[in-house]
Protein backbone atom coordinates (compact mmCIF):
# COMPACT_ATOMS: atom_id res chain seq x y z
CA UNK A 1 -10.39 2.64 38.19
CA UNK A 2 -9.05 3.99 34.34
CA UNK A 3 -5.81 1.80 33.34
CA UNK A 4 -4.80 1.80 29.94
CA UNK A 5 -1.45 0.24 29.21
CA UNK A 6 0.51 0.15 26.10
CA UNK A 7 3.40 -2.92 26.00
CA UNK A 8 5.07 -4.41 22.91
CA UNK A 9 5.89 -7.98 21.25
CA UNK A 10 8.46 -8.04 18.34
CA UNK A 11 8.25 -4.93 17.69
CA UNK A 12 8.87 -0.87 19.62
CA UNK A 13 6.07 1.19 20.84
CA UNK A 14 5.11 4.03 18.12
CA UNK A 15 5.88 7.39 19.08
CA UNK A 16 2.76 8.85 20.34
CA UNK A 17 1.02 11.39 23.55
CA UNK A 18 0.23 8.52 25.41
CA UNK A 19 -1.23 10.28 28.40
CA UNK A 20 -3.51 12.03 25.23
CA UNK A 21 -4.43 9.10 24.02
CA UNK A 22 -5.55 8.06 27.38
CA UNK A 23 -7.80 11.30 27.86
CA UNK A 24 -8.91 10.90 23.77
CA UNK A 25 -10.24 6.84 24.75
CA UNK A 26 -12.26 7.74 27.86
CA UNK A 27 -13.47 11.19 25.95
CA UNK A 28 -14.49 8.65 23.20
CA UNK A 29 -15.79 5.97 25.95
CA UNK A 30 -18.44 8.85 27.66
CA UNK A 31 -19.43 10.34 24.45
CA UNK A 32 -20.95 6.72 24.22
CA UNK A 33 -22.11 6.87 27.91
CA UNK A 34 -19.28 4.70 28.82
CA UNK A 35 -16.61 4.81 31.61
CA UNK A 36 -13.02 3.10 31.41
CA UNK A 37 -11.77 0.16 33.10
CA UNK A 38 -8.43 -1.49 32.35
CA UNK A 39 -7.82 -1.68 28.53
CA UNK A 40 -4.06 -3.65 27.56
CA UNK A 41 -2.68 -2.71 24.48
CA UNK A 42 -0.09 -5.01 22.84
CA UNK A 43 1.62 -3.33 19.54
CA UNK A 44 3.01 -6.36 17.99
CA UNK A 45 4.36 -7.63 14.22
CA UNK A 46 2.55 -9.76 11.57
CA UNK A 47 3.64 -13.47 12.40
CA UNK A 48 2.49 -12.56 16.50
CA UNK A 49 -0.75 -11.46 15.74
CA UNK A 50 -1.69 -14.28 13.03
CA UNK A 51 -0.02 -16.77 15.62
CA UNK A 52 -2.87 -14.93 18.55
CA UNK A 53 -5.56 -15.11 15.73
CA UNK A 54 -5.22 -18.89 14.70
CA UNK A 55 -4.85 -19.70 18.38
CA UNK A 56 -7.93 -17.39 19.97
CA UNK A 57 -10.11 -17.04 17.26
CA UNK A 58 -9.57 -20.07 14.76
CA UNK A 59 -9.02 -17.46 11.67
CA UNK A 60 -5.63 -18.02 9.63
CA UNK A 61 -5.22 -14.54 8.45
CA UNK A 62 -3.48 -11.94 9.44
CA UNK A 63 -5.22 -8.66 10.71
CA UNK A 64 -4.53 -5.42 12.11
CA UNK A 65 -6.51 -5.77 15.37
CA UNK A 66 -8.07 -8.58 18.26
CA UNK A 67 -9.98 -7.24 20.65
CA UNK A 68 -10.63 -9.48 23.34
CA UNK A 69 -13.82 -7.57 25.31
CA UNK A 70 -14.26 -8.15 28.92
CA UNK A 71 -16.56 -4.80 29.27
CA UNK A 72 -18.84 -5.75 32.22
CA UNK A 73 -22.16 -3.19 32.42
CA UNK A 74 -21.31 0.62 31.78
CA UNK A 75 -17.42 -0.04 32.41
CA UNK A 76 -15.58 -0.77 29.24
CA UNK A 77 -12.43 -3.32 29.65
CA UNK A 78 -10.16 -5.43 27.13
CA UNK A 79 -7.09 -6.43 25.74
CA UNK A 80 -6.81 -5.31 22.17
CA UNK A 81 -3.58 -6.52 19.63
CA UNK A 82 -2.48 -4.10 17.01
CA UNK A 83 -0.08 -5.39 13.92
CA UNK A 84 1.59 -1.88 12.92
CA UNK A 85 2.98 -4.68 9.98
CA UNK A 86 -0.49 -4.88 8.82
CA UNK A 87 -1.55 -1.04 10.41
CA UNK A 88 1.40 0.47 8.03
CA UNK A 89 0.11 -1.96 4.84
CA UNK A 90 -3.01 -0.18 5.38
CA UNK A 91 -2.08 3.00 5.65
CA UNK A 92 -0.43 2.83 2.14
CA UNK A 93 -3.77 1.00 0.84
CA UNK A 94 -5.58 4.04 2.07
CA UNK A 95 -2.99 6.58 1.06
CA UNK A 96 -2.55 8.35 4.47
CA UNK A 97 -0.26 8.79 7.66
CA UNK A 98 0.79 5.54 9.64
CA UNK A 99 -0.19 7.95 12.94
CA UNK A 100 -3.12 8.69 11.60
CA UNK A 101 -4.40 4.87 10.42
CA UNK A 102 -2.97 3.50 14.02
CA UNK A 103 -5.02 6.05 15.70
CA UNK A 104 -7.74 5.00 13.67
CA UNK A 105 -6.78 1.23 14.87
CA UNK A 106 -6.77 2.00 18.30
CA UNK A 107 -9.90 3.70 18.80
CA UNK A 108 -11.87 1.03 16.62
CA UNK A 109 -10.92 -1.52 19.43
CA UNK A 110 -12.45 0.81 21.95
CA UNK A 111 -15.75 1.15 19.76
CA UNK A 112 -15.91 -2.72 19.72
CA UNK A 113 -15.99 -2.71 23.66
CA UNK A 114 -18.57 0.67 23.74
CA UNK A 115 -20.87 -2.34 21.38
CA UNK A 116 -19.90 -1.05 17.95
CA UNK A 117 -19.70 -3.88 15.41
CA UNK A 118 -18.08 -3.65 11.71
CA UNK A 119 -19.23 -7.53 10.38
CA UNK A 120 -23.00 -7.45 9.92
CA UNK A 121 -24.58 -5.86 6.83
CA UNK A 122 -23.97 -1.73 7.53
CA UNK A 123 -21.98 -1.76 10.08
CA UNK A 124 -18.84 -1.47 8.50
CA UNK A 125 -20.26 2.18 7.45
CA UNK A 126 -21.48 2.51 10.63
CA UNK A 127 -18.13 1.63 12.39
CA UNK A 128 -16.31 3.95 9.95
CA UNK A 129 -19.22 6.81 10.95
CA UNK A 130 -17.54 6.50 14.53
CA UNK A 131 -14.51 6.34 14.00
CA UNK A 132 -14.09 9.43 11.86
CA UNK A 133 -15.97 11.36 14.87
CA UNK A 134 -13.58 9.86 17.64
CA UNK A 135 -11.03 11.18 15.16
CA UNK A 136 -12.24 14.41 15.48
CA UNK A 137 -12.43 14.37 19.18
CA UNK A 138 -8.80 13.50 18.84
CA UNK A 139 -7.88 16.83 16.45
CA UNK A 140 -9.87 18.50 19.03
CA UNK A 141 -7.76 17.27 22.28
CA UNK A 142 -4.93 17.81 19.97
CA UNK A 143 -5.49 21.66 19.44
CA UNK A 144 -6.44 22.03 23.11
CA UNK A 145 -3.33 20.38 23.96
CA UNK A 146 -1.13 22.92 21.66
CA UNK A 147 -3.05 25.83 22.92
CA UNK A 148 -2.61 24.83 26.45
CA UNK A 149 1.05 24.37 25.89
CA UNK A 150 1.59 27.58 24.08
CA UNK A 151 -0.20 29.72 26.80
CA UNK A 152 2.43 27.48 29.20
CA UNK A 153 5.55 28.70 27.84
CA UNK A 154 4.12 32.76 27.64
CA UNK A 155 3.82 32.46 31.58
């Protein structure tokens, strides 16, 4: 059974299609021949997720996602912590949108839990490679979404 929740610490949920962004992760999740479980997001501040990251993972830094994977055979499943602190720092690093870095964000925990890793030498580029097609899949949902809602208000 698909559950994806969104909740917040110290911070408000961003303004986004969540019931979108629940079709765009298990689009993502098949295209790598994965189906979705239950996936918890928690949109938090800076000082929660470095607090979650010394505790969980021993690293004193802070960081713009954890992904905590508990994907069992072809049915992906985790909690996943997102900083929008640290997501909006990035977004100015970058020079684009704060939607359009937290959607990056969001889908790079579900690539961790589809197997993707971003640590070992070329996977970074490979991470990156897979996120900016899960993007697209998103501007395609997106368009398909508009279109469907335009041809709903001529009727």
């Amino acid at each position: 059974m698909t559950t994806i929740t969104f909740n917040c610490e110290n911070t408000t949920l961003p303004e986004l299609d969540y019931p979108l962004v629940r079709e765009w992760i298990g689009e993502v999740a098949a295209e790598h021949d994965f189906q979705v479980g239950r996936i918890s997001y928690l949109f938090c501040d800076d000082e929660f997720i470095l607090r979650a990251n010394r505790e969980f993972i021993d690293h004193d830094y802070y960081t713009d996602i954890i992904t905590f994977d508990y994907t069992r055979r072809d049915i992906i499943g985790g909690d996943i912590m997102i900083s929008l602190d640290t997501v909006g720092s990035n977004a100015q690093l970058v020079a684009t949108s704060f939607s359009n870095e937290l959607l990056r964000v969001i889908i790079h925990g579900v690539l961790h839990l589809c197997g993707i890793n971003d640590k070992g030498p070329g996977e970074r580029e490979n991470m990156e490679a897979h996120e900016n097609r899960a993007l697209e899949i998103w501007y395609q949902l997106n368009r398909n979404d508009a279109r469907k809602a335009d041809a709903d208000k001529s009727n």
